[in-house]
C-alpha atoms as a PDB file:
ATOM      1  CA  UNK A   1      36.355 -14.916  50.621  1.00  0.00           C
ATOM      2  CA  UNK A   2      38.356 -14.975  54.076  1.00  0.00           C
ATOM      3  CA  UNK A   3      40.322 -16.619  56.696  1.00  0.00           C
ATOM      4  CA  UNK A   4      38.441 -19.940  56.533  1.00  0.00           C
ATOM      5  CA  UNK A   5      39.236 -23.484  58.046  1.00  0.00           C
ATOM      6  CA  UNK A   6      40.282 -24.955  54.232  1.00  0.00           C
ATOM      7  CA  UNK A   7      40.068 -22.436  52.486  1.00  0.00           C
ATOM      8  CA  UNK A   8      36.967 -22.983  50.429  1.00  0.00           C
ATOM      9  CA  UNK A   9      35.620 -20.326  48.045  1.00  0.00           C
ATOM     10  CA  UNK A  10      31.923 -19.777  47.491  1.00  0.00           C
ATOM     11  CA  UNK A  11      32.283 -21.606  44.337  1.00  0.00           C
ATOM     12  CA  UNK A  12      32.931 -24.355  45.975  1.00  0.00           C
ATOM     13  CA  UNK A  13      29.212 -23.950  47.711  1.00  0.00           C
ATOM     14  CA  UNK A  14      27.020 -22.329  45.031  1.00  0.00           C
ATOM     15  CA  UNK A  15      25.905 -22.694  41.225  1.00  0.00           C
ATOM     16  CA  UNK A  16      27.694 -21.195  38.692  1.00  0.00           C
ATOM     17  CA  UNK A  17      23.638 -19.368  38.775  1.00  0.00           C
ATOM     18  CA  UNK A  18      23.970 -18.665  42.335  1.00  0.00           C
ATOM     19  CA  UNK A  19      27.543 -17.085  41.626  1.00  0.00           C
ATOM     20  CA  UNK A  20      25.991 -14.668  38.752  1.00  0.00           C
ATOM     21  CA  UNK A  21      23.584 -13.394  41.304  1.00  0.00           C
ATOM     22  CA  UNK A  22      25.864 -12.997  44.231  1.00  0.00           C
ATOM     23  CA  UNK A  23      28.294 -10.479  41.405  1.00  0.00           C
ATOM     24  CA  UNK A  24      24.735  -8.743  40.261  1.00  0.00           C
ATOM     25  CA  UNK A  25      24.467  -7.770  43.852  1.00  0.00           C
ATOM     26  CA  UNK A  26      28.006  -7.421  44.745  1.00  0.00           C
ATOM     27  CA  UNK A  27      28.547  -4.970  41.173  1.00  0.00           C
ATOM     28  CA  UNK A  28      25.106  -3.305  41.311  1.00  0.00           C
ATOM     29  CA  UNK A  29      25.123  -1.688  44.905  1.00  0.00           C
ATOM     30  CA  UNK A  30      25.898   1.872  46.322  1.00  0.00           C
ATOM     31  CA  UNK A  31      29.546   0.404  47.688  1.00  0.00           C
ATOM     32  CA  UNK A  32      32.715  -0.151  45.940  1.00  0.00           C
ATOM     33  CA  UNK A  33      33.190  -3.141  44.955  1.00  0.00           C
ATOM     34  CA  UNK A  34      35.767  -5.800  45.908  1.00  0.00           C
ATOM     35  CA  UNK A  35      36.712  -8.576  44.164  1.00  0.00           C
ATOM     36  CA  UNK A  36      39.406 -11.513  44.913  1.00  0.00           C
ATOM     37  CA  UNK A  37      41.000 -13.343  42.721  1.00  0.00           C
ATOM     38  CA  UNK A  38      39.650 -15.587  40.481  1.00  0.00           C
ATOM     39  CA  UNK A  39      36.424 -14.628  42.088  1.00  0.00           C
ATOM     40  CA  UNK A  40      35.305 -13.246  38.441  1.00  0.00           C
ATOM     41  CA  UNK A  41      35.135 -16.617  37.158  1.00  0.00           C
ATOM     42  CA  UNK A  42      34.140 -18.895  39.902  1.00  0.00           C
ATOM     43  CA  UNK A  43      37.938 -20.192  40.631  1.00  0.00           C
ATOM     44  CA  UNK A  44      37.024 -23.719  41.769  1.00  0.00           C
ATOM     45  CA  UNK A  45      41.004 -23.477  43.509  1.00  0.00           C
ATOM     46  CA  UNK A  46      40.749 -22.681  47.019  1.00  0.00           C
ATOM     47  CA  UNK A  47      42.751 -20.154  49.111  1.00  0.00           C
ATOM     48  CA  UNK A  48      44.532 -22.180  51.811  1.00  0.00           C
ATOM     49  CA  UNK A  49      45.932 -19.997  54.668  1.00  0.00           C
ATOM     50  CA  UNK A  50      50.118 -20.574  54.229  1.00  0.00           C
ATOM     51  CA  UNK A  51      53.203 -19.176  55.911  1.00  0.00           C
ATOM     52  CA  UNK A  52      57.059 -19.931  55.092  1.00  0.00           C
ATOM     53  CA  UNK A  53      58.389 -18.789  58.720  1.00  0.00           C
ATOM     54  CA  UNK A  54      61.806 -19.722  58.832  1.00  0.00           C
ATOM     55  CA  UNK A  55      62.055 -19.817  62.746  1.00  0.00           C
ATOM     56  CA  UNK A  56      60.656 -23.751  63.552  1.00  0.00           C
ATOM     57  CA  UNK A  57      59.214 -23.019  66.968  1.00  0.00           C
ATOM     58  CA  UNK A  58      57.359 -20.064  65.043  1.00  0.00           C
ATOM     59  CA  UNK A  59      56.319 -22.399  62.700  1.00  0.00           C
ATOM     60  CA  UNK A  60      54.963 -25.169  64.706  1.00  0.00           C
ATOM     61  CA  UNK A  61      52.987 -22.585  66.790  1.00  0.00           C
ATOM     62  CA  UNK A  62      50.927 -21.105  63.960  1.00  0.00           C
ATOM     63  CA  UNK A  63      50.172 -24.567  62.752  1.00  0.00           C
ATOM     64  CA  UNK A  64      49.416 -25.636  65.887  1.00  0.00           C
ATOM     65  CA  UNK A  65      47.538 -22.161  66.501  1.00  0.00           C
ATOM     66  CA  UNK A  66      45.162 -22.166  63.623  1.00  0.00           C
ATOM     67  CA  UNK A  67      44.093 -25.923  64.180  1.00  0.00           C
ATOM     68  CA  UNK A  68      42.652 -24.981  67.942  1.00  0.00           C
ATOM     69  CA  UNK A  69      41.151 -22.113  67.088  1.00  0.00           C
ATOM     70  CA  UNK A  70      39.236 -23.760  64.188  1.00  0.00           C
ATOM     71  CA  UNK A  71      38.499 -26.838  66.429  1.00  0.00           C
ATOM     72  CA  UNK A  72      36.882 -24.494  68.976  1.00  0.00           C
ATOM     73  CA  UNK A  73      34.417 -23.887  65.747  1.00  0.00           C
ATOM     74  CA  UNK A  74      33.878 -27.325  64.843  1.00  0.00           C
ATOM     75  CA  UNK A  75      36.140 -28.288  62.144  1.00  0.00           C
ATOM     76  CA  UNK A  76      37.944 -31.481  62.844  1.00  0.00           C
ATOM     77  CA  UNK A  77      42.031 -30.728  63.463  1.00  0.00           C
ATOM     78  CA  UNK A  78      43.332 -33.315  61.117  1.00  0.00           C
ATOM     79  CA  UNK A  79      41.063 -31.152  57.897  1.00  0.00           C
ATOM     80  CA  UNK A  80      42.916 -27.577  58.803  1.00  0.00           C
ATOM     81  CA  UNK A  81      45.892 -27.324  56.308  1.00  0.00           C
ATOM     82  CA  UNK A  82      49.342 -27.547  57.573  1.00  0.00           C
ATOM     83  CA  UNK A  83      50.535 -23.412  56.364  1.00  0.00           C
ATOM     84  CA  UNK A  84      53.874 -24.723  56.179  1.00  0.00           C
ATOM     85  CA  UNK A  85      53.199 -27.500  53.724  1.00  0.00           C
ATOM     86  CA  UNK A  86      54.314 -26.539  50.109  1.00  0.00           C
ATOM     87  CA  UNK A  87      51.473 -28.154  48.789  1.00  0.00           C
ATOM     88  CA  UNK A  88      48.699 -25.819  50.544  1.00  0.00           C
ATOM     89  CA  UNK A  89      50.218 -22.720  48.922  1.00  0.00           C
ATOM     90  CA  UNK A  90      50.288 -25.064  45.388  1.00  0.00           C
ATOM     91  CA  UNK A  91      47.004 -26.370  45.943  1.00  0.00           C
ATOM     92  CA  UNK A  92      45.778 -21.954  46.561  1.00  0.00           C
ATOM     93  CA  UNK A  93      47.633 -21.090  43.302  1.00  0.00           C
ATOM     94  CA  UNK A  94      45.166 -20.041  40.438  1.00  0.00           C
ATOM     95  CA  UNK A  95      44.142 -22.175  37.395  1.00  0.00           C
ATOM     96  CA  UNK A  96      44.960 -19.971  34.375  1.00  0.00           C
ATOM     97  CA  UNK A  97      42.764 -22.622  31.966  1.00  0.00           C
ATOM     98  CA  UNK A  98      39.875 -22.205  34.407  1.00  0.00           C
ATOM     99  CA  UNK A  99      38.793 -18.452  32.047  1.00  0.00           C
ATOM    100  CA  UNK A 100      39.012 -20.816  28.726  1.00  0.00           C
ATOM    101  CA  UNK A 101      36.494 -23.442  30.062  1.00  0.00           C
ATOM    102  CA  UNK A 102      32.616 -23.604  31.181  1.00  0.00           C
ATOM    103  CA  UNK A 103      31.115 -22.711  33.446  1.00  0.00           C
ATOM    104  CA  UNK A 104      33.829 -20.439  34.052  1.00  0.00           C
ATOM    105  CA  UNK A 105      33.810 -18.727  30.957  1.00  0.00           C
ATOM    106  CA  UNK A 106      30.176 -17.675  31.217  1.00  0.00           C
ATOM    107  CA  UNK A 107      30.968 -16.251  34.911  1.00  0.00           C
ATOM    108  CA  UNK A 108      33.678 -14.078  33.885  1.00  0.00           C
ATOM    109  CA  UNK A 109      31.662 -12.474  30.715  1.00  0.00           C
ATOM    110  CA  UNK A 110      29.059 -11.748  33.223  1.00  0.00           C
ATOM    111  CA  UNK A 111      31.944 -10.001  35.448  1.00  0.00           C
ATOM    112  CA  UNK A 112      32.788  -8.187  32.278  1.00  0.00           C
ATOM    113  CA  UNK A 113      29.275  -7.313  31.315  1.00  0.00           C
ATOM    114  CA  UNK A 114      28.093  -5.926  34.871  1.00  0.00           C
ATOM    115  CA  UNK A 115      31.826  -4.136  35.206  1.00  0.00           C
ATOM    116  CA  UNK A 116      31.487  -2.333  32.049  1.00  0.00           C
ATOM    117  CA  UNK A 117      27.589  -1.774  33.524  1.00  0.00           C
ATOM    118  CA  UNK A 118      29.086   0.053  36.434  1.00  0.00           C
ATOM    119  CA  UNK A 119      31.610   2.602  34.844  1.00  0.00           C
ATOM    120  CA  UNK A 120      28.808   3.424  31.857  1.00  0.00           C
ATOM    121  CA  UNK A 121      26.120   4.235  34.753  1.00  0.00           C
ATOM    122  CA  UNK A 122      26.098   7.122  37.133  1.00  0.00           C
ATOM    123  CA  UNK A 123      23.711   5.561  39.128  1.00  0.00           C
ATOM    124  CA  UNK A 124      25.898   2.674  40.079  1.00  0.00           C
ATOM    125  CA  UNK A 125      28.531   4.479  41.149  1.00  0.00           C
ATOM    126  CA  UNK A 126      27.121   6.927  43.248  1.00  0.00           C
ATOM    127  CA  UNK A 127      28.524   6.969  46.428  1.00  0.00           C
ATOM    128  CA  UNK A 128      24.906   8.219  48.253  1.00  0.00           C
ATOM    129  CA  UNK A 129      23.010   5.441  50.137  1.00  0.00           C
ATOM    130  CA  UNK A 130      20.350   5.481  47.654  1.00  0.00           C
ATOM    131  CA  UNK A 131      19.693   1.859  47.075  1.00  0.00           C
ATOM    132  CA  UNK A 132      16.467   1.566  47.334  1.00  0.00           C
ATOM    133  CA  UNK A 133      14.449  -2.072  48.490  1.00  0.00           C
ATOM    134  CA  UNK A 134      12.174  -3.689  45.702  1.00  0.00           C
ATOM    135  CA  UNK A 135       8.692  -5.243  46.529  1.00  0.00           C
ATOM    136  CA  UNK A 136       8.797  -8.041  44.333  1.00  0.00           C
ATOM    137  CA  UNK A 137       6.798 -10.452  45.708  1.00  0.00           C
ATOM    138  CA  UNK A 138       7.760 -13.442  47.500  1.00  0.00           C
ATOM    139  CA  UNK A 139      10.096 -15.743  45.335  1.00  0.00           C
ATOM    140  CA  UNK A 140      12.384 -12.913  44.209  1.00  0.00           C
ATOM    141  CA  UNK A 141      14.207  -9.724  45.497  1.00  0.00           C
ATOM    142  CA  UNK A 142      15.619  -6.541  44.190  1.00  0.00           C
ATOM    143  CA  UNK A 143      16.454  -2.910  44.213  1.00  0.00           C
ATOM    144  CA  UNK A 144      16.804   0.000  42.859  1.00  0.00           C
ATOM    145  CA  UNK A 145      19.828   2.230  41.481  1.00  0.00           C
ATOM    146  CA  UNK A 146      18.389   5.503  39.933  1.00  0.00           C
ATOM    147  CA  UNK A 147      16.641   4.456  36.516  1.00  0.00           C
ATOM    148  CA  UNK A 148      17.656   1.074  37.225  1.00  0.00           C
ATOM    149  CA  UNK A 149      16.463  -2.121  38.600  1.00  0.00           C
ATOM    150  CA  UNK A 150      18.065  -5.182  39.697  1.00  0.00           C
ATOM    151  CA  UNK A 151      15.760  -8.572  40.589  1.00  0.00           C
ATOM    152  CA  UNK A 152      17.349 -11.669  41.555  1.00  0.00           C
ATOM    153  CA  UNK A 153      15.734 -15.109  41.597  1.00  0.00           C
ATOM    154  CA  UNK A 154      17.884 -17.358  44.067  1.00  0.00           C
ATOM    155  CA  UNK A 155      15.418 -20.010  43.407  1.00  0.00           C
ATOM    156  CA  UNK A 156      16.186 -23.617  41.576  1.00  0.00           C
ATOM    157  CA  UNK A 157      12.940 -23.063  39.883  1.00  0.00           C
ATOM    158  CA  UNK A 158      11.251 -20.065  37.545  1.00  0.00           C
ATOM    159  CA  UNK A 159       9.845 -16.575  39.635  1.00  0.00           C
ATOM    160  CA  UNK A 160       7.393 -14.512  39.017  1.00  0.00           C
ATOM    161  CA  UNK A 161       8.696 -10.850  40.153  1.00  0.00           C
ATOM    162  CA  UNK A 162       6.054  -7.897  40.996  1.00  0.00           C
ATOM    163  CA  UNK A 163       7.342  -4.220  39.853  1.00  0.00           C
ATOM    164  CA  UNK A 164       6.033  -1.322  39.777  1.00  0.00           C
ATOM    165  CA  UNK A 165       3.978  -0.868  36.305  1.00  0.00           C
ATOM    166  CA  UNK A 166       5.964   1.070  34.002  1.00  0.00           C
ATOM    167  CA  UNK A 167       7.852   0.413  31.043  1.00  0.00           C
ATOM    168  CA  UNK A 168      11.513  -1.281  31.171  1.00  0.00           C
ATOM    169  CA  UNK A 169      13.607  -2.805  29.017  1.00  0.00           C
ATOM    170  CA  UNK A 170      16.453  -5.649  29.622  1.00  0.00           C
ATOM    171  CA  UNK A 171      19.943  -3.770  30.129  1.00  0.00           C
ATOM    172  CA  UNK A 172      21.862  -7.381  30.889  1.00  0.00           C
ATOM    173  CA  UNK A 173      20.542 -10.949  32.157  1.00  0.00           C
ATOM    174  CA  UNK A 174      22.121 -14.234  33.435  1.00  0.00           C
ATOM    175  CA  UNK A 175      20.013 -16.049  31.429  1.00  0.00           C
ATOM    176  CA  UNK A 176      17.488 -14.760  28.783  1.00  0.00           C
ATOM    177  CA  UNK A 177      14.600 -12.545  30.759  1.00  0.00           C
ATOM    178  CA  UNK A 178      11.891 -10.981  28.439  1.00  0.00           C
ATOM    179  CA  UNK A 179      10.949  -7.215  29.464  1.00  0.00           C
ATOM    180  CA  UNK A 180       8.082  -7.057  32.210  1.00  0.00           C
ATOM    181  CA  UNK A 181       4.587  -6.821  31.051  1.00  0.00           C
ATOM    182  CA  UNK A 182       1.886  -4.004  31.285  1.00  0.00           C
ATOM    183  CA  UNK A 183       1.132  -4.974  34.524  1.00  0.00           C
ATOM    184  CA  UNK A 184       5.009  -5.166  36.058  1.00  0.00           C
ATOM    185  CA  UNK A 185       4.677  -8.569  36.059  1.00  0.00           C
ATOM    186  CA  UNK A 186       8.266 -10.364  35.387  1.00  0.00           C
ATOM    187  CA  UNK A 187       9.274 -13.967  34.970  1.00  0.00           C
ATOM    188  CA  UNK A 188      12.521 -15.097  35.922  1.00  0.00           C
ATOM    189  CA  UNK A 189      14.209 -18.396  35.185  1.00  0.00           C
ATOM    190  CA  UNK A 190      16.069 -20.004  37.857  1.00  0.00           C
ATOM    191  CA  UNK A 191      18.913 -18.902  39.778  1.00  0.00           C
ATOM    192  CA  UNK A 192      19.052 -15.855  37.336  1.00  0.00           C
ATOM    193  CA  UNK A 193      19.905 -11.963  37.789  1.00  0.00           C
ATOM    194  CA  UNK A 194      18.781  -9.251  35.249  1.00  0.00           C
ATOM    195  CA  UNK A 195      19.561  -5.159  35.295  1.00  0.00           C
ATOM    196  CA  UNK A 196      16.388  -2.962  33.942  1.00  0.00           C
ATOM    197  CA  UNK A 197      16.297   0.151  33.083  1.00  0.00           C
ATOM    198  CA  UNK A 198      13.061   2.182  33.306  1.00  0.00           C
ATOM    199  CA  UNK A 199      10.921   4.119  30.722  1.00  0.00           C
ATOM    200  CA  UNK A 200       9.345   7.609  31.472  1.00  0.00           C
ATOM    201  CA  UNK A 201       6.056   6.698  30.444  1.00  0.00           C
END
């Protein structure tokens, strides 16, 4: 989320799947978290810059401000938001029904799961820099937080992830994930995050 042209959230980029990994990664790693709102559930509303200056000279200027400085980037004038418009702050205004409906729903369980995930582990809250890379192979990435491992497949298709051989079982998933086999060997179905915790052996 931030200051951008109109507004647009990632969810208005990226899979509800996509979304699930971006909070694994986001809720999993060494810094605090941040959140903004309606980001738990993939608010399809976006966040439109808007003022209500009183003062019309101040008014025209920051409209007239914020449409050359995004033109200098390459968005067309005419698509920045006019800040002073009523309807850009309605349009940024949150859709409580969104949490009640698909995909939306699944998104902010996820939130909840990984959340609750974060306060019940020491290792995810530790404040050291001890988040350690993952070789998993090609089509997948991850790392590692104490006894736990998180592996992300971005892809639109199923991964095969690479880790280390040792025993592990599924702490919390996107989508279904069976434990890794003998070998380390992990498959992944598409756009899909998992948490693993690790067995002494």
């Amino acid at each position: 989320m931030g200051n951008r042209a109109t507004g647009d959230r990632l969810s208005a980029r990226l899979s509800p799947g996509l979304l699930a990994c971006a909070a694994a990664v986001v809720l999993c790693a060494p810094f605090t978290p941040m959140l903004f709102m309606g980001e738990e559930w993939g608010a399809a509303t976006p966040w439109q810059y808007f003022t209500d200056h009183q003062d019309p000279e101040l008014a025209d200027a920051v409209r007239r401000g914020r449409r050359r400085e995004f033109a200098a980037h390459g968005w067309a004038e005419a698509d920045i938001p006019d800040p002073q418009d009523p309807a850009t702050r309605l349009r940024s205004c949150l859709d409580w029904t969104e949490p009640d409906r698909e995909p939306h729903r699944a998104l902010l369980d996820w939130h909840r799961r990984l959340i609750a995930l974060r306060r019940a582990e020491p290792a995810l809250t530790d404040p050291a820099w001890s988040c350690a890379p993952l070789a998993t192979g090609p089509d997948c990435f991850g790392f590692r937080r104490g006894p736990l491992r998180i592996v992300v497949n971005p892809h639109d298709r199923p991964a095969e992830a690479r880790l280390e051989p040792s025993p592990a079982q599924v702490v919390t998933a996107w989508r279904p994930v069976e434990p890794p086999g003998p070998d380390g060997t992990l498959r992944l179905p598409p756009e899909t995050a998992v948490v693993l915790r690790t067995q002494p052996s």
